[in-house]
PDB file of N, CA and C in Angstrom:
ATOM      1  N   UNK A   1      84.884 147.490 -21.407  1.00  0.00           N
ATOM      2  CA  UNK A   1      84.844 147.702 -19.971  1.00  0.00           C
ATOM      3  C   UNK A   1      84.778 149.208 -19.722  1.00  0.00           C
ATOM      4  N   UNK A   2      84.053 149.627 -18.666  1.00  0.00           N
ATOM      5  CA  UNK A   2      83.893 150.792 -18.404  1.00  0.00           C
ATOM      6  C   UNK A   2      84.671 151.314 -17.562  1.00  0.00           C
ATOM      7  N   UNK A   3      85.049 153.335 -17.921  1.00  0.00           N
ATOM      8  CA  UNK A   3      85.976 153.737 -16.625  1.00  0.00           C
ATOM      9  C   UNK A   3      86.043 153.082 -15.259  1.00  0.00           C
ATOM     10  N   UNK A   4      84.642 153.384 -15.078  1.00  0.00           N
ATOM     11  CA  UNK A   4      84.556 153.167 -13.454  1.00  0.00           C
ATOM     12  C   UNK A   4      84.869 151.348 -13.109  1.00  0.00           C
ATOM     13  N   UNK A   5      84.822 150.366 -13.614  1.00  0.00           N
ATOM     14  CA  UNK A   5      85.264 149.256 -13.484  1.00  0.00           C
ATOM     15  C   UNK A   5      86.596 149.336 -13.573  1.00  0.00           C
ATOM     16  N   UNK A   6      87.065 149.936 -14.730  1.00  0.00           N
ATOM     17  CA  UNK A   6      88.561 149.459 -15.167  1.00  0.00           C
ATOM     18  C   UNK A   6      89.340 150.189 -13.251  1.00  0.00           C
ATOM     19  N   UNK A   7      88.655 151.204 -13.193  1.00  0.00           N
ATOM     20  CA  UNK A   7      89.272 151.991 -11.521  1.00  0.00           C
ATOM     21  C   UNK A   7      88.962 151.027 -10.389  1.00  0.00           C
ATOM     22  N   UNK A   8      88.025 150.321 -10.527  1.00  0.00           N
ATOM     23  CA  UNK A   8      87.953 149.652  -9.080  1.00  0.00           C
ATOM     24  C   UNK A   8      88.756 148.260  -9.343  1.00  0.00           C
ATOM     25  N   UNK A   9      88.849 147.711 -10.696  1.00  0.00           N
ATOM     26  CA  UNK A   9      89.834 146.706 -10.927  1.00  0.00           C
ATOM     27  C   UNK A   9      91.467 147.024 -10.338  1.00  0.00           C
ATOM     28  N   UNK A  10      91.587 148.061 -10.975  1.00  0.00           N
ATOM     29  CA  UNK A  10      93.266 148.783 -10.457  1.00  0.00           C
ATOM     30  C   UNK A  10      93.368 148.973  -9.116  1.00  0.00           C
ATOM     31  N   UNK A  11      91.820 149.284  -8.131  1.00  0.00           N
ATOM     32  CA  UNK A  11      91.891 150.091  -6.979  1.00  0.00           C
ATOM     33  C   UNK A  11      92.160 148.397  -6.286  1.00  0.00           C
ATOM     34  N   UNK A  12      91.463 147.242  -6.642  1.00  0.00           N
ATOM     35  CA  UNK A  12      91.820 145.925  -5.698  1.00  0.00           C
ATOM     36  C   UNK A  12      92.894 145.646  -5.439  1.00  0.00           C
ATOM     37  N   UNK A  13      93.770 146.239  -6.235  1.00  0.00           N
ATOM     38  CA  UNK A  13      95.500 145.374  -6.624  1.00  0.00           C
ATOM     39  C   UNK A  13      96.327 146.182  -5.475  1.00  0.00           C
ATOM     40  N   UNK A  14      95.597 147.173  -5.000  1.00  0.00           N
ATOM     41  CA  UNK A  14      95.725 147.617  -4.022  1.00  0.00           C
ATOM     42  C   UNK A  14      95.445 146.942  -2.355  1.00  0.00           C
ATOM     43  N   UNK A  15      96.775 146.540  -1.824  1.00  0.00           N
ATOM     44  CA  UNK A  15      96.396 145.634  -0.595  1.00  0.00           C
ATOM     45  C   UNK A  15      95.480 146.147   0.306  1.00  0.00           C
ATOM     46  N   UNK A  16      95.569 147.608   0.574  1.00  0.00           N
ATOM     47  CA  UNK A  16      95.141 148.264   1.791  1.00  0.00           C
ATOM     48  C   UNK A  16      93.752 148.354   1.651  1.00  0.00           C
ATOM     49  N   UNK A  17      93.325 148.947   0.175  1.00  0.00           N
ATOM     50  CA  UNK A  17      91.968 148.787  -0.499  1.00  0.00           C
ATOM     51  C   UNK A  17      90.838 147.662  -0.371  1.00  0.00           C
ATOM     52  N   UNK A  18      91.739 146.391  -0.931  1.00  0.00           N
ATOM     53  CA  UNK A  18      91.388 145.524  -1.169  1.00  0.00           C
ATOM     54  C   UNK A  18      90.558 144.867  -0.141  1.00  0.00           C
ATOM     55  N   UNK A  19      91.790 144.592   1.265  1.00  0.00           N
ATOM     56  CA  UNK A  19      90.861 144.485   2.464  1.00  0.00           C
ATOM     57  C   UNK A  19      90.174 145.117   3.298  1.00  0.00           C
ATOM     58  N   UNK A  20      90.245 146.550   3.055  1.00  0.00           N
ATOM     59  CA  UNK A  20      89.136 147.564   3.582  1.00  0.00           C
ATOM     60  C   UNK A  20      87.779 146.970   2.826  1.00  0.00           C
ATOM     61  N   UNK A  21      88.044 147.193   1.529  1.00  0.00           N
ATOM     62  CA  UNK A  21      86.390 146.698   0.941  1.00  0.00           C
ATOM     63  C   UNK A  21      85.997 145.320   0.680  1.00  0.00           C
ATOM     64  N   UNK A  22      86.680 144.674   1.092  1.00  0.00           N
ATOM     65  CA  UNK A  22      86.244 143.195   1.757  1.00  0.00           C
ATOM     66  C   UNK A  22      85.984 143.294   3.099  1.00  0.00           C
ATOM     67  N   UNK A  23      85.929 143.860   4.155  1.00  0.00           N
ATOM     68  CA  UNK A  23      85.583 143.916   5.537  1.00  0.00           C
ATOM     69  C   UNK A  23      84.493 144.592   5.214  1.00  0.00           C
ATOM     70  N   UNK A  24      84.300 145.734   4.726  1.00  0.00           N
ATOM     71  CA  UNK A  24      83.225 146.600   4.572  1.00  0.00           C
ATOM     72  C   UNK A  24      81.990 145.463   3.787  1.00  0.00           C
ATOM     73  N   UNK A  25      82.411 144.769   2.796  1.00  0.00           N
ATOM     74  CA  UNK A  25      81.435 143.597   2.277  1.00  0.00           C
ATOM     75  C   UNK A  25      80.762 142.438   3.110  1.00  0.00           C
ATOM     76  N   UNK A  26      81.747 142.436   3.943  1.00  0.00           N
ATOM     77  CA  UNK A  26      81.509 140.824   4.802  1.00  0.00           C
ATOM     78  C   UNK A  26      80.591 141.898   5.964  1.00  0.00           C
ATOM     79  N   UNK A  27      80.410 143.104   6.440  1.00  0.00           N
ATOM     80  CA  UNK A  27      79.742 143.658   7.185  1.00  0.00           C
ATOM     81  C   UNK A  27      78.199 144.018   6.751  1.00  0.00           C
ATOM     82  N   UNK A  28      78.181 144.602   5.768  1.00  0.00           N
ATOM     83  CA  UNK A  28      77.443 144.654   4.892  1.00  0.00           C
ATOM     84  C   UNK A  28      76.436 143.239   4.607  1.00  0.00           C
ATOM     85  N   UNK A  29      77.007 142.012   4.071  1.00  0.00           N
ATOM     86  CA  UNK A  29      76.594 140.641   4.402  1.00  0.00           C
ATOM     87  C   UNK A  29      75.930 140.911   4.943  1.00  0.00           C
ATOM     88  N   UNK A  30      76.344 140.645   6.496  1.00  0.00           N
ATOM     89  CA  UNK A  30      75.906 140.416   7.609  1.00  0.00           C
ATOM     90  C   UNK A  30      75.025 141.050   8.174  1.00  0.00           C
ATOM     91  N   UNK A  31      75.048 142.209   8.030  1.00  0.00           N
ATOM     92  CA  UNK A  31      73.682 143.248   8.415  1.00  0.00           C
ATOM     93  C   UNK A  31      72.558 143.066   7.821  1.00  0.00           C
ATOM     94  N   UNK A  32      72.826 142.360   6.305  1.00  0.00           N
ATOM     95  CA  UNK A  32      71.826 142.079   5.679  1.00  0.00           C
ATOM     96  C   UNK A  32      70.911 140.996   6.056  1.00  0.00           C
ATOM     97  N   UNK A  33      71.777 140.056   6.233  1.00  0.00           N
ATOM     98  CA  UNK A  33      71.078 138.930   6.820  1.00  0.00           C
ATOM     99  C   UNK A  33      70.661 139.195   8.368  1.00  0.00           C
ATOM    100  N   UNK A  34      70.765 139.877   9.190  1.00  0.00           N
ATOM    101  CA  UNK A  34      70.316 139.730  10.276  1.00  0.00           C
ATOM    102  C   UNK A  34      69.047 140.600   9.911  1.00  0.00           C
ATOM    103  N   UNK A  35      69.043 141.559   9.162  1.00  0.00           N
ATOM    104  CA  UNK A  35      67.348 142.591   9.165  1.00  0.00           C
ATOM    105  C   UNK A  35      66.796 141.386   8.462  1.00  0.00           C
ATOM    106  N   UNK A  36      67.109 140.371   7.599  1.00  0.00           N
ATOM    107  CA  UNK A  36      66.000 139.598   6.944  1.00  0.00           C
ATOM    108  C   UNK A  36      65.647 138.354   8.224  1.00  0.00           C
ATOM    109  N   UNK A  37      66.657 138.352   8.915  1.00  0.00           N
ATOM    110  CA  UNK A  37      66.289 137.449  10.167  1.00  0.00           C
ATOM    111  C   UNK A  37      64.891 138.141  11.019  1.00  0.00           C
ATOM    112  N   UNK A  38      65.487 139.093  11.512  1.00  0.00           N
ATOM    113  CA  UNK A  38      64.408 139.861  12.455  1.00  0.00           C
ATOM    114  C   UNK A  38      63.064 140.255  11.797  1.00  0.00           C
ATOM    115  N   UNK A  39      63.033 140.217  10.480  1.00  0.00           N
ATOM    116  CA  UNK A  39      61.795 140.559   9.769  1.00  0.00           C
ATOM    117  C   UNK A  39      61.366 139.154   9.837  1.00  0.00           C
ATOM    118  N   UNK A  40      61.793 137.794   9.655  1.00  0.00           N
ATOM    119  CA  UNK A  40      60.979 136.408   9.875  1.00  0.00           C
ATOM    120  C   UNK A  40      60.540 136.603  11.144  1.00  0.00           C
ATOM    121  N   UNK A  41      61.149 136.669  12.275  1.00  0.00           N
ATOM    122  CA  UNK A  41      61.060 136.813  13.444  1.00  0.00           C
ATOM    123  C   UNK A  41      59.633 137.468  14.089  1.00  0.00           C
ATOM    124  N   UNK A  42      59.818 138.801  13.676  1.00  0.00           N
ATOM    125  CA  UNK A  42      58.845 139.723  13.675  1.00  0.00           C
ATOM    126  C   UNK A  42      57.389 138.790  12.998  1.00  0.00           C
ATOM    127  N   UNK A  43      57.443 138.632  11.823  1.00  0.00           N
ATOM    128  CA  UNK A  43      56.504 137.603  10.902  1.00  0.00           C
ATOM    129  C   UNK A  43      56.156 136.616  11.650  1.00  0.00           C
ATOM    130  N   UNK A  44      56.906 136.126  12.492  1.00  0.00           N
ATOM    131  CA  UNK A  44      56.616 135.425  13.394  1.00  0.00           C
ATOM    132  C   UNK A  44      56.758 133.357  12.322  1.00  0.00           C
ATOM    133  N   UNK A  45      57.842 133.429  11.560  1.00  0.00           N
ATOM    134  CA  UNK A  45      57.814 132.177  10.846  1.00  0.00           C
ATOM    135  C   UNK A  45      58.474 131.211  11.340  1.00  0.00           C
ATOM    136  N   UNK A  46      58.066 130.033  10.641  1.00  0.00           N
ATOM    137  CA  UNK A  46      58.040 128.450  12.002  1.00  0.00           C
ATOM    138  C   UNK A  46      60.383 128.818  12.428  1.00  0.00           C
ATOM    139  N   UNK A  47      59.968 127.898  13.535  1.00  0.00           N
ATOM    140  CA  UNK A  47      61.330 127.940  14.452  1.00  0.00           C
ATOM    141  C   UNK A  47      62.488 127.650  13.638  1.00  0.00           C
ATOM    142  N   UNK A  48      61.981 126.435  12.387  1.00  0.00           N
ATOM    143  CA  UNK A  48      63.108 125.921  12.057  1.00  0.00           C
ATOM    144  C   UNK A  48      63.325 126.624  10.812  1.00  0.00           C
ATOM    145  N   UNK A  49      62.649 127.827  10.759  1.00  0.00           N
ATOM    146  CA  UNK A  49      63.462 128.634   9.201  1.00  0.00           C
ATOM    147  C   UNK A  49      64.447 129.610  10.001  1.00  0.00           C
ATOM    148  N   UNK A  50      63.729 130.110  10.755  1.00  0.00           N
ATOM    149  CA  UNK A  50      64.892 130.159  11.962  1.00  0.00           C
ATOM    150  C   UNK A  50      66.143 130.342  12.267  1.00  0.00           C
ATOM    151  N   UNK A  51      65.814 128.970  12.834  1.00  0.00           N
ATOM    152  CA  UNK A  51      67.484 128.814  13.245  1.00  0.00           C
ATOM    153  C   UNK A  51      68.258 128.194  11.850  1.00  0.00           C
ATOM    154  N   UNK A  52      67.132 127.603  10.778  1.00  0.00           N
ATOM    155  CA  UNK A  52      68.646 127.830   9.240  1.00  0.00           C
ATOM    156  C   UNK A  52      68.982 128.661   8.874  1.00  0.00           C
ATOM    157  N   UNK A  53      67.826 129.846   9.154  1.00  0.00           N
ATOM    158  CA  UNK A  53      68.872 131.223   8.645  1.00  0.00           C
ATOM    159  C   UNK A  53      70.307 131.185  10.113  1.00  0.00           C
ATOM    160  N   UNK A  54      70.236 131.230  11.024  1.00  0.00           N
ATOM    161  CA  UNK A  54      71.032 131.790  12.104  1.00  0.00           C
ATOM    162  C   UNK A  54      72.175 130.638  11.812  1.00  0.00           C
ATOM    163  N   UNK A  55      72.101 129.135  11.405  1.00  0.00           N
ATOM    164  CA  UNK A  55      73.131 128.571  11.242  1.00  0.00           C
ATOM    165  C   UNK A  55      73.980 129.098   9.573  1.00  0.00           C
ATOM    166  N   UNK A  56      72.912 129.586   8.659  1.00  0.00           N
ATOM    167  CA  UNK A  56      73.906 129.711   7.382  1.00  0.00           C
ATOM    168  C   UNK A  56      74.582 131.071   8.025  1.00  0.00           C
ATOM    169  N   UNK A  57      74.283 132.304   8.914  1.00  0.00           N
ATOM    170  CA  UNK A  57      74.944 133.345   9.409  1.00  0.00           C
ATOM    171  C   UNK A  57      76.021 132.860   9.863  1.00  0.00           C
ATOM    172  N   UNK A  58      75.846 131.921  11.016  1.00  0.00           N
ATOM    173  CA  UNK A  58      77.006 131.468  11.699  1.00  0.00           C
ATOM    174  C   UNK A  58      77.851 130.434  10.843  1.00  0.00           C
ATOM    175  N   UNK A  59      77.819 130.214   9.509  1.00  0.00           N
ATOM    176  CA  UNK A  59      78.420 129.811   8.666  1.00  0.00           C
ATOM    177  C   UNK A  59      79.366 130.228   8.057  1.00  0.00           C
ATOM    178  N   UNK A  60      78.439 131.704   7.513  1.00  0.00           N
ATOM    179  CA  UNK A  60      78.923 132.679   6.788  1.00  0.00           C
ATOM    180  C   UNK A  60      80.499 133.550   7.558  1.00  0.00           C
ATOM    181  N   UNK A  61      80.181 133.523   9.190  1.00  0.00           N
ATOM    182  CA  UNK A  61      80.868 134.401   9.646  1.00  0.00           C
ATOM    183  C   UNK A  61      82.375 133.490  10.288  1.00  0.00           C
ATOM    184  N   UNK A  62      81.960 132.319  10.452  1.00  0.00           N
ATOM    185  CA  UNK A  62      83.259 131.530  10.774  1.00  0.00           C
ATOM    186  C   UNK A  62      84.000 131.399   9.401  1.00  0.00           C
ATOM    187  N   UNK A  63      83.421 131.369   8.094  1.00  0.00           N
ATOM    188  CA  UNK A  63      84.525 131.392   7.117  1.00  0.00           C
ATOM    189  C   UNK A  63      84.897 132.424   6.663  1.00  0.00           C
ATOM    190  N   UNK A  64      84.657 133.695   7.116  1.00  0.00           N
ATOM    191  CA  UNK A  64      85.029 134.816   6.789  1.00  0.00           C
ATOM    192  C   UNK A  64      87.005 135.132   7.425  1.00  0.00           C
TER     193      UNK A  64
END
């Protein structure tokens, strides 16, 4: 295992850490998926790819 792993392993065990860079992840997510939304959009692709992307988002974000 490498330095920089073995540090971010130690840095999780850290509470304050831990859920800073889990919020920062679940944001991250989410931004992601909405530019790949708006790029279908833009593309102009059928309705119902759509709204499965916008329901797995709204999936993603109620179990967060």
């Amino acid at each position: 295992m490498n330095t920089a792993k073995k540090y971010f392993e130690k840095q999780l065990s850290v509470p304050e850490f831990k859920q800073s860079y889990l919020e920062e992840k679940v944001k991250l997510d989410i931004e992601y998926q909405l530019e790949e939304l708006k790029k279908d959009i833009q593309s102009c692709k059928p309705s119902e790819e759509i709204i499965k992307k916008i329901d797995r988002i709204e999936k993603y974000v109620l179990s967060v």
